[in-house]
Protein backbone atom coordinates (compact mmCIF):
# COMPACT_ATOMS: atom_id res chain seq x y z
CA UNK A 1 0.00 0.00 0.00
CA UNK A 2 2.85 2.11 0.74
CA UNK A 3 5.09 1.74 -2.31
CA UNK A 4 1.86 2.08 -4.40
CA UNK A 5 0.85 5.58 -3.00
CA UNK A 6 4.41 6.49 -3.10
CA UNK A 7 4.75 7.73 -7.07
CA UNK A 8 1.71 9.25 -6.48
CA UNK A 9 3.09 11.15 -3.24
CA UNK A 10 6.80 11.97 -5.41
CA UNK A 11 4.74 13.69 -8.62
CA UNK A 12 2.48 15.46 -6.36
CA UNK A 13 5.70 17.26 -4.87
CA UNK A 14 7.36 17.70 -7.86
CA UNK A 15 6.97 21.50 -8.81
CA UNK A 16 5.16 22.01 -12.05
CA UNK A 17 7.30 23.74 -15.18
CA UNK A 18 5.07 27.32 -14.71
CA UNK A 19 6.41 27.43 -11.16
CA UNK A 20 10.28 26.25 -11.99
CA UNK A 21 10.03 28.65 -14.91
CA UNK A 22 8.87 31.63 -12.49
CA UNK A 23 10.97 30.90 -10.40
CA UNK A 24 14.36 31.05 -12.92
CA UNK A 25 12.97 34.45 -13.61
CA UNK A 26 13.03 35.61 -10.96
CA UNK A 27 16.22 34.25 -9.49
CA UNK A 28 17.64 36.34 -13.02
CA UNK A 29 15.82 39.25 -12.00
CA UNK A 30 17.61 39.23 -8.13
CA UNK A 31 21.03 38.70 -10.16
CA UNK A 32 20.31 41.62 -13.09
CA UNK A 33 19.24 43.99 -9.80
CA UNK A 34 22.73 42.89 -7.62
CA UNK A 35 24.60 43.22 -10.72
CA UNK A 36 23.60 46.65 -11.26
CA UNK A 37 23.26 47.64 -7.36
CA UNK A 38 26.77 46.76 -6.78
CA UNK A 39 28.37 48.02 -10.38
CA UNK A 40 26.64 51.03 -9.53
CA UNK A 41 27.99 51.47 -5.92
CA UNK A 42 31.79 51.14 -6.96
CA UNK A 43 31.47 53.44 -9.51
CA UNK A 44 30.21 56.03 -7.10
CA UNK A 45 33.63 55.02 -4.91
CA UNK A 46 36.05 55.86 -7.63
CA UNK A 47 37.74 59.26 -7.63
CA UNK A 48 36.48 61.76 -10.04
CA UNK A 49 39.62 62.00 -11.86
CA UNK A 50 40.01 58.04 -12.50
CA UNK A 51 35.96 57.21 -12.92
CA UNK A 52 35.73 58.07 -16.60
CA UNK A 53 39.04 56.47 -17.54
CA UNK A 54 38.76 53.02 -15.92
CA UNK A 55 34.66 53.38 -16.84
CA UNK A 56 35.80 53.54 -20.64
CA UNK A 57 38.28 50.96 -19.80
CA UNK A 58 36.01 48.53 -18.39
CA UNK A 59 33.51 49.56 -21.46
CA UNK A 60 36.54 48.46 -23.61
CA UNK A 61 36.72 44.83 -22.33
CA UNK A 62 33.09 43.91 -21.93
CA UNK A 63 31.31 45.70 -24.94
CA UNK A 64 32.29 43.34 -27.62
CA UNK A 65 31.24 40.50 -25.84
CA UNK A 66 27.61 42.20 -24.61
CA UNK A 67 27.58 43.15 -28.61
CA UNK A 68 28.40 38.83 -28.80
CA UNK A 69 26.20 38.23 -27.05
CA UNK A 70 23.23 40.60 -28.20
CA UNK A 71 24.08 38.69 -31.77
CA UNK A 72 23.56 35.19 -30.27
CA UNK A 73 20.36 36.38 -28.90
CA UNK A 74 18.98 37.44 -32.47
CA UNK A 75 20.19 34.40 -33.93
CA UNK A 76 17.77 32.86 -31.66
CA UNK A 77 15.57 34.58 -33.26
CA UNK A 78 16.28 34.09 -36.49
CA UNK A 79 16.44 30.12 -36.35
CA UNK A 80 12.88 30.17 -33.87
CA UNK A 81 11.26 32.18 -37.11
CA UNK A 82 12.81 30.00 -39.83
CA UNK A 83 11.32 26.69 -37.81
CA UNK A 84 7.87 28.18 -38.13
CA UNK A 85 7.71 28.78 -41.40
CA UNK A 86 7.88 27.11 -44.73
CA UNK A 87 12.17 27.41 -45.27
CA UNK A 88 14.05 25.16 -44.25
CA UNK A 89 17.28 26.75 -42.82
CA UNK A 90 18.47 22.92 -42.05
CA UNK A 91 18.81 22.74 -45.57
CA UNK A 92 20.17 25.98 -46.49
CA UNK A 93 22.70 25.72 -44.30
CA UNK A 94 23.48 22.23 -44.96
CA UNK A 95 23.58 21.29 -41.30
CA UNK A 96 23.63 17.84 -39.62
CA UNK A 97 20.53 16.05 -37.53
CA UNK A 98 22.41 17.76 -34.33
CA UNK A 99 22.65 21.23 -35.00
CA UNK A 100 21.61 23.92 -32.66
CA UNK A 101 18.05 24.88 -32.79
CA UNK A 102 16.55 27.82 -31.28
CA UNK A 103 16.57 26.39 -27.97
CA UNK A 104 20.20 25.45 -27.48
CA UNK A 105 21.02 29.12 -28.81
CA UNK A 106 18.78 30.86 -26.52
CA UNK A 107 20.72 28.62 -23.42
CA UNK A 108 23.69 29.91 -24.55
CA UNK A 109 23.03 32.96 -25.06
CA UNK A 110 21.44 32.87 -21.35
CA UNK A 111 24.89 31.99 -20.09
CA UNK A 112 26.34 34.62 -21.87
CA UNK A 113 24.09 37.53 -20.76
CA UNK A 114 25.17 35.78 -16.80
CA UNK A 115 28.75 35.84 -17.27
CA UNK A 116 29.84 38.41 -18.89
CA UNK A 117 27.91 41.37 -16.86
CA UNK A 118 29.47 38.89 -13.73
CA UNK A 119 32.73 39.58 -14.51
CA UNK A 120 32.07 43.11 -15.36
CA UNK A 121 30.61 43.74 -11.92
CA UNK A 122 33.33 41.58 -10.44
CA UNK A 123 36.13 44.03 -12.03
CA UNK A 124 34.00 47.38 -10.81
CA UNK A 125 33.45 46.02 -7.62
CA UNK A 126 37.10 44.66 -7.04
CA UNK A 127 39.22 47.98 -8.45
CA UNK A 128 37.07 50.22 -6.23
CA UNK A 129 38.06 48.24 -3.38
CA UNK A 130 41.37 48.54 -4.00
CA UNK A 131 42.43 44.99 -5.28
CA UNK A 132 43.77 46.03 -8.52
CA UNK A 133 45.57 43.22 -9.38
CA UNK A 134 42.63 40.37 -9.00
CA UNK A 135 40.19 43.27 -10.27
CA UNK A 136 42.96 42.84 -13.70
CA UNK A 137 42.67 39.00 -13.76
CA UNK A 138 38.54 39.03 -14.42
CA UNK A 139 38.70 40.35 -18.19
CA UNK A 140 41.44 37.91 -18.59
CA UNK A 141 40.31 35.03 -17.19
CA UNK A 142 36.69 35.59 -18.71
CA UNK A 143 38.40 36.12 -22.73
CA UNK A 144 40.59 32.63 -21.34
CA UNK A 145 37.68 30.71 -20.76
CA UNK A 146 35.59 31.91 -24.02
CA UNK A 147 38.58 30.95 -26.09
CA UNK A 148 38.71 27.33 -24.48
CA UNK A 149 35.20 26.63 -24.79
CA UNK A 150 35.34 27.55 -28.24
CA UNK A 151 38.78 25.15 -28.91
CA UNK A 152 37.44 22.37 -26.36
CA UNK A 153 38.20 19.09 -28.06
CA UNK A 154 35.68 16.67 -25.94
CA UNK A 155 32.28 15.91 -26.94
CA UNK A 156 31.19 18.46 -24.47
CA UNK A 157 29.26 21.81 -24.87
CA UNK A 158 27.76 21.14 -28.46
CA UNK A 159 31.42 19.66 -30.26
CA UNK A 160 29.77 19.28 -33.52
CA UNK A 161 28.21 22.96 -34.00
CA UNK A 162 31.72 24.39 -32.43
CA UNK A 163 33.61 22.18 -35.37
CA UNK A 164 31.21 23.44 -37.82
CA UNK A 165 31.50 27.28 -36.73
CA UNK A 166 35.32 27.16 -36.51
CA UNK A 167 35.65 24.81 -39.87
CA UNK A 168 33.86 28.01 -41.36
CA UNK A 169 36.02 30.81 -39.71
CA UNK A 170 38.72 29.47 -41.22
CA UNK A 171 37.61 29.13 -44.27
CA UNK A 172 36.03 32.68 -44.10
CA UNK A 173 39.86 33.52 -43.22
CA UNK A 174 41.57 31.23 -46.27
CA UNK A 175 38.94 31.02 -49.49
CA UNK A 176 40.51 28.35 -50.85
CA UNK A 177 37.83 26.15 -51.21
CA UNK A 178 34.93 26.51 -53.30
CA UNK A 179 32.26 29.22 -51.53
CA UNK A 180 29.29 27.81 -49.96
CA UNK A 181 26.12 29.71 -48.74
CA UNK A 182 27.24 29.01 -44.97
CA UNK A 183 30.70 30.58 -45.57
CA UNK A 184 29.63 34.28 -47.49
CA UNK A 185 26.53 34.17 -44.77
CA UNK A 186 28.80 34.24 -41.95
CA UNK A 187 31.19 36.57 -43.65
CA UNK A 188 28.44 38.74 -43.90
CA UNK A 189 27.59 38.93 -40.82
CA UNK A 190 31.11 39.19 -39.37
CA UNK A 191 31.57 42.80 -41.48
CA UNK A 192 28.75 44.02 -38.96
CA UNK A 193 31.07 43.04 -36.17
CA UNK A 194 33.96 44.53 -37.66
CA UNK A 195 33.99 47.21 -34.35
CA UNK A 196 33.69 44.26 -32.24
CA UNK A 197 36.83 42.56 -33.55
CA UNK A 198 38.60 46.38 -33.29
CA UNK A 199 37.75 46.10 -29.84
CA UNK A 200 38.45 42.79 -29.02
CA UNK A 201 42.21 43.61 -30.53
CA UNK A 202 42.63 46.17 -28.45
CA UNK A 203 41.64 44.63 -25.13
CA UNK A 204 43.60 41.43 -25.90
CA UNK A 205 46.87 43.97 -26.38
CA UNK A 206 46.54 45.29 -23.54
CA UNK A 207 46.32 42.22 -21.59
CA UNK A 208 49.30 40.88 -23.10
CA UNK A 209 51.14 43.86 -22.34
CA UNK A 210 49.50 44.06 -19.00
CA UNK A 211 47.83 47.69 -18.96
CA UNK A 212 45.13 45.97 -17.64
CA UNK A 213 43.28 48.17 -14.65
CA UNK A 214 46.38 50.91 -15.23
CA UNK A 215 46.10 54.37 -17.00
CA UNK A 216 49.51 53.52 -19.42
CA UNK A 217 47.36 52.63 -21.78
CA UNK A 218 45.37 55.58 -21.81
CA UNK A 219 48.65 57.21 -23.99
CA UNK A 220 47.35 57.59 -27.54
CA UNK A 221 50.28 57.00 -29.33
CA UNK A 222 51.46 53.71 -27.15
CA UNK A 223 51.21 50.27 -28.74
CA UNK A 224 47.46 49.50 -27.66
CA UNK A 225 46.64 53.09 -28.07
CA UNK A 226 43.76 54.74 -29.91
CA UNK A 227 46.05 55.86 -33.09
CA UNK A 228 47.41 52.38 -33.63
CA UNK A 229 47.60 50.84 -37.23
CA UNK A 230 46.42 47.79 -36.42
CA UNK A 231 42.91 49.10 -35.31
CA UNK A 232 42.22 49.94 -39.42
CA UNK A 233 43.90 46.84 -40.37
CA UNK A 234 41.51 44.48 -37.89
CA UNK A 235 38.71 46.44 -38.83
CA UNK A 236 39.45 45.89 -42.58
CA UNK A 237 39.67 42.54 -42.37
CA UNK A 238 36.25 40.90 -42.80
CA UNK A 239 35.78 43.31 -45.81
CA UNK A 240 39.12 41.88 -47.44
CA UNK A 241 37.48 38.06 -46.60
CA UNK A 242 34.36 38.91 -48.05
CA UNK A 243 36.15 40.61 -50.89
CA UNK A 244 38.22 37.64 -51.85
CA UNK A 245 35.11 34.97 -51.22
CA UNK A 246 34.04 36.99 -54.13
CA UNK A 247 36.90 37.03 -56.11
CA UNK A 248 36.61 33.00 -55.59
CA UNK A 249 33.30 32.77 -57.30
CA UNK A 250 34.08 34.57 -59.89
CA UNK A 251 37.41 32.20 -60.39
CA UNK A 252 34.84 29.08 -59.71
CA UNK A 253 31.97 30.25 -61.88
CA UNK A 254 32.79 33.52 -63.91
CA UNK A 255 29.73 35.17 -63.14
CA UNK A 256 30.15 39.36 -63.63
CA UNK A 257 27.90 39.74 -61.19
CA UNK A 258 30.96 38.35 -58.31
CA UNK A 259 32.66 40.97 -59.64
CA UNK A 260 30.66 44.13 -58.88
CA UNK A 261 30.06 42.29 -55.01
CA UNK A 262 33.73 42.61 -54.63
CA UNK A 263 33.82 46.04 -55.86
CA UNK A 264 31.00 46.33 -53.08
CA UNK A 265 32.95 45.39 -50.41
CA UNK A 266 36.23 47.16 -51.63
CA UNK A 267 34.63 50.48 -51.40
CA UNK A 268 34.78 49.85 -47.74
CA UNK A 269 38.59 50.21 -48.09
CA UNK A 270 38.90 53.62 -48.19
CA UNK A 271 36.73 54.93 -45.71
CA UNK A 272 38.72 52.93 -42.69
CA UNK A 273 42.06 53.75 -43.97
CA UNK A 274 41.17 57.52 -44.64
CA UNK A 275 39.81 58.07 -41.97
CA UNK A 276 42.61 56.11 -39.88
CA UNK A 277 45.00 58.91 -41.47
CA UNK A 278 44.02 61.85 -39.16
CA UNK A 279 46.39 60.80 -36.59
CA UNK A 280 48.99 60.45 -38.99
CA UNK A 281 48.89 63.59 -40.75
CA UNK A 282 48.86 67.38 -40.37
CA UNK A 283 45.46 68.65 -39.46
CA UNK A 284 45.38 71.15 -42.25
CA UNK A 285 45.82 68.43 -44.70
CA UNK A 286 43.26 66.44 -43.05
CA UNK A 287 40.51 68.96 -42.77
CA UNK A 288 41.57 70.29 -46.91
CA UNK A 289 42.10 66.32 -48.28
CA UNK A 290 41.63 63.43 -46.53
CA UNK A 291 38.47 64.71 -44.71
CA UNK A 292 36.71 65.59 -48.18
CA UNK A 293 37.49 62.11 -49.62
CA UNK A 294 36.49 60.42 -46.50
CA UNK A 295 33.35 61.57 -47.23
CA UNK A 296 33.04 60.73 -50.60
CA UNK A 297 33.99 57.24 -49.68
CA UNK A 298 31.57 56.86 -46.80
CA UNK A 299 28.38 57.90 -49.22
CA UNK A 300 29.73 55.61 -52.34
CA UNK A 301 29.94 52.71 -49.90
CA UNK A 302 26.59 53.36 -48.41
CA UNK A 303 24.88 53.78 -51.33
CA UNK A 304 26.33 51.06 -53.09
CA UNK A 305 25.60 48.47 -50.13
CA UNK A 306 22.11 49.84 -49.61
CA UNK A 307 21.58 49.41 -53.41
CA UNK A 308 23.02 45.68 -53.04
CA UNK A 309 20.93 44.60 -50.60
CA UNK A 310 17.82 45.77 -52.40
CA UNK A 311 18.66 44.54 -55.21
CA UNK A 312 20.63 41.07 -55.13
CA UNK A 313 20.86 39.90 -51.72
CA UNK A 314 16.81 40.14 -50.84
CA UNK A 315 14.11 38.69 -53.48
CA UNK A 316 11.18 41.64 -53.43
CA UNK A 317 9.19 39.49 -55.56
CA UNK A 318 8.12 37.07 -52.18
CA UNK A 319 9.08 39.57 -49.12
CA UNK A 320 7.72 38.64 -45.75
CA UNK A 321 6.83 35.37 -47.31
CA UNK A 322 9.47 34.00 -44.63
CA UNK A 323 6.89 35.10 -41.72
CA UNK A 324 4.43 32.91 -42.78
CA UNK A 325 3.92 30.69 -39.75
CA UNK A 326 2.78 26.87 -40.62
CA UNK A 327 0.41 27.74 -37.33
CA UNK A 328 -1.46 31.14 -37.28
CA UNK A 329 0.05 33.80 -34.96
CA UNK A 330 0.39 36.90 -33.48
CA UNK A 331 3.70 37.69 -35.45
CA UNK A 332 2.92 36.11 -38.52
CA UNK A 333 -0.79 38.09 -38.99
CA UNK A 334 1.69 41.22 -37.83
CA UNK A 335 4.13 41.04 -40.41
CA UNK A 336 3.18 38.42 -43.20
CA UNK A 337 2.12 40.07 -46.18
CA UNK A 338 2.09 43.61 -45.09
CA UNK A 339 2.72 45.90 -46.90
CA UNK A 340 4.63 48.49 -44.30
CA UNK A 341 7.30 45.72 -44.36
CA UNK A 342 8.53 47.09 -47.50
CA UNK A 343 8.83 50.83 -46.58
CA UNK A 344 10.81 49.88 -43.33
CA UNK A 345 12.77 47.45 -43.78
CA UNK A 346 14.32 49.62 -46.94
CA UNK A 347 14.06 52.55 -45.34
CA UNK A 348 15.90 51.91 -41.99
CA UNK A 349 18.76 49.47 -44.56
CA UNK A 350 19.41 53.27 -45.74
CA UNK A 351 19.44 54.99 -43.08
CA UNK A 352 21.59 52.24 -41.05
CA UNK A 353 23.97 51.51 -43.67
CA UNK A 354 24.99 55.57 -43.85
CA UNK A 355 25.39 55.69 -39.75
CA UNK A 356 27.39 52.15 -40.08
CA UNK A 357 30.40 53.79 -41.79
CA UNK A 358 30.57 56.37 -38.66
CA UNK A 359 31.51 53.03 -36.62
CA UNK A 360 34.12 52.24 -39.33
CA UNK A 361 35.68 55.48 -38.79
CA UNK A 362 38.82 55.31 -36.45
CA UNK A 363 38.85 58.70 -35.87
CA UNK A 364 35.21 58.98 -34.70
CA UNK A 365 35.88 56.11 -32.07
CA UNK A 366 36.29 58.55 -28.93
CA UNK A 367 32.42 58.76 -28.82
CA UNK A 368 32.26 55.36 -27.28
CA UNK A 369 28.81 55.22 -26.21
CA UNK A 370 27.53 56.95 -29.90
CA UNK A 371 29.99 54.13 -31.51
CA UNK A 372 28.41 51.32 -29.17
CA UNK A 373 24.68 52.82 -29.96
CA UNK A 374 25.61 52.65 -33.34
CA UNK A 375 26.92 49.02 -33.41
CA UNK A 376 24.06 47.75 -31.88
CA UNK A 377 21.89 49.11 -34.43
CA UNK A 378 23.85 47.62 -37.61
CA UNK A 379 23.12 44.16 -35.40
CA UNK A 380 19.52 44.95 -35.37
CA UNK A 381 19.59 45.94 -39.13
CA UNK A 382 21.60 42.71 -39.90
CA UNK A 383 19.01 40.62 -37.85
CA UNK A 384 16.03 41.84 -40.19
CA UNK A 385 18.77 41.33 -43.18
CA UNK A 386 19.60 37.44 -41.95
CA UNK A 387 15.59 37.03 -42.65
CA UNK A 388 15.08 38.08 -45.93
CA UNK A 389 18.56 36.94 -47.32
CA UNK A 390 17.33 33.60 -46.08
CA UNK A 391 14.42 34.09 -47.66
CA UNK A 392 15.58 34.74 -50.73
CA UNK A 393 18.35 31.89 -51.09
CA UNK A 394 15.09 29.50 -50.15
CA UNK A 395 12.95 31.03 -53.03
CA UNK A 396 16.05 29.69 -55.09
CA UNK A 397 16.29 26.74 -53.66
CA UNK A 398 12.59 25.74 -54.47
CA UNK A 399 12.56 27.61 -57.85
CA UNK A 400 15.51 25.14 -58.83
CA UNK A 401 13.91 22.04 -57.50
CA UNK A 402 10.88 22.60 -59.31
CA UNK A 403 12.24 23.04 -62.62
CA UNK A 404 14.81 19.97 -62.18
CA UNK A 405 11.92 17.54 -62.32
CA UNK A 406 10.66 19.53 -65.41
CA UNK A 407 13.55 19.07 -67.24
CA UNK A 408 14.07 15.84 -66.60
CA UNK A 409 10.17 14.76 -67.92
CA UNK A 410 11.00 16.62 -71.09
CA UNK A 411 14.38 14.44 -71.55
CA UNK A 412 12.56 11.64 -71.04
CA UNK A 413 9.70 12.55 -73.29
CA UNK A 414 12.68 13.46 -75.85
CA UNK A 415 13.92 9.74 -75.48
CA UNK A 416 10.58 8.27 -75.71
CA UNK A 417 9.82 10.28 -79.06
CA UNK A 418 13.13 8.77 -80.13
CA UNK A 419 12.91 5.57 -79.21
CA UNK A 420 9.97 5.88 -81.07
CA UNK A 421 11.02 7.10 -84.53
CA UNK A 422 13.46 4.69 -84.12
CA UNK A 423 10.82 1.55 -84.35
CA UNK A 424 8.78 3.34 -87.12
């Protein structure tokens, strides 16, 4: 009688999934409130003098990976859209049975949006107190730990989908391989994050030089310093990948069409290095020259990538098809088929893509918090640009796998008709 009732007695004191979910939220709201409680209490016990520099210091470090991990989050989003409607990104993307779906993102990203504002507190809270030295170890140990769950070899935190995004980094970085869709996708997206990679430079320099929770690195001109040459290089760099990706398709397939995308992406060029060369120059040949052409550069590339995007990478003839849901929804009655999609989604590409190239611009980069609000919207405009470039490489996936089997009947038919004549 006892061991009968006693299943029943365990589930009835099992909490149910709407409690244990309450209950996580709250538990993340307690830690998002401490976070900010005590951040906010060791700024206040900073001197004046040193609150701004170790403030833009600490920004240094952590915004890349909060701008990470903002990224992740929308990715989320992406994948939980694509698995309601009608394309299959699984396919697309040419992914195995055990890729991530939206789920597994979202728990990363969940981990993400824990640790990294934890170690951001944890370096606030430990410099005001006067322990300098452990108060320098939290950036590093945090960027230590990212790198070795990204390198990890065991079949631990998701091996396959770490092989997969790694496998495609590098050959992102060396295009010697024929260009799939995953590899110009996440090249793509990577030239959003070029400020995040600037960043992520410059903290990494200074922790190998250890200026970490000092003010020697606050000297312009020193090696991790704000006029440093390998700032426009880094940020350069996913523009050059992209550009040669192109430059590989054209070798692979000789379509013109490879050619005017590199031009695309070369137009970028210009606009870092120019305006890299105001520290390097006189200011009366900046302000008469460079200046002037800096300009020039940041509208052509604007323009052109606006026009691009319009034109090539998204397929107007079936927009917001990709938010039709297989199950009716709030979202999908909001967005599928409406017609205000088309006026913002083009309008805020334009307006986004001429404020991106003020994020490209080294000399502009002492506006930290305008460069950060900045970055974070080119990752919202490349989240609504992930959607309908998906959309459109689907619409030519289909379109191609219709007309196969057409072909194919009419070859047939052509054998049959000479098979026939053949007998006559």
């Amino acid at each position: 009688m006892k061991s009968a009732s006693s299943p029943v007695h365990r589930a009835a004191i099992l909490p149910s999934p709407i409690f244990l979910w309450r209950f996580k939220v709250m538990l993340f709201l307690i830690w998002g409130i401490g976070c900010c409680k005590i951040g906010w209490e060791s700024v206040l016990r900073m001197g004046v003098d040193l609150r701004d520099l170790f403030l833009y210091e600490a920004f240094l470090y952590y915004n890349p990976l909060l701008l990470v991990t903002m990224m992740v989050w929308l990715w989320g989003v992406n994948l939980w859209v694509f698995s309601q409607g009608s394309a299959n990104y699984v396919k697309i993307f040419d992914l195995d049975q055990n890729h991530l779906t939206h789920h597994e993102i979202w728990k990363c990203s969940i981990w993400m949006t824990i640790i990294v504002p934890t170690s951001m507190t944890a370096y606030l809270y430990l410099y005001s107190h006067g322990e300098v030295s452990l108060a320098a170890s939290q950036p590093v140990l945090l960027y230590i730990a990212i790198a070795i769950v990204l390198i990890f070899p065991f079949d631990i935190f998701y091996l396959s989908s770490r092989y997969f995004f790694l496998r495609t980094l590098w050959r992102i970085a060396l295009p010697l391989q024929a260009i799939t869709f995953p590899d110009f996708f996440l090249a793509d997206i990577l030239t959003s994050m070029a400020k995040v990679f600037s960043d992520l430079e410059r903290s990494i320099c200074r922790m190998v030089h250890r200026q970490v929770a000092t003010i020697a690195w606050f000297e312009a001109d020193s090696v991790c310093g704000s006029h440093s040459i390998a700032i426009p290089l880094v940020l350069v760099f996913p523009y050059l990948c992209r550009l040669l990706q192109c430059l590989r398709q054209y070798k692979d397939t000789k379509e013109k069409t490879t050619l005017l995308n590199a031009l695309k992406y070369s137009t970028a060029v210009p606009v870092i290095f120019l305006s890299a060369l105001k520290y390097h120059v006189f200011p009366y040949k900046w302000s008469s020259v460079y200046r002037p052409l800096w300009l020039l550069s940041s509208v052509i590339n604007s323009l052109y990538s606006f026009y691009w995007d319009v034109t090539r990478d998204w397929d107007l003839s079936g927009f917001s098809r990709i938010f039709k849901f297989n199950k009716p929804s709030f979202f999908s009655n909001l967005l599928y088929g409406r017609q205000w999609i088309y006026f913002w989604v083009i309008g805020s590409n334009l307006i986004l893509r001429c404020t991106w190239t003020y994020k490209l611009s080294a000399h502009l980069r002492h506006n930290h918090l305008t460069v950060f609000a900045v970055a974070v919207l080119e990752m919202l405009r490349r989240f609504q640009w992930i959607f309908f470039r998906v959309e459109s490489e689907w619409n030519k996936i289909t379109k191609s796998s219709f007309q196969l089997p057409t072909s194919e009947m009419l070859k047939e038919d052509e054998k049959l008709l000479a098979s026939t004549n053949h007998d006559v």
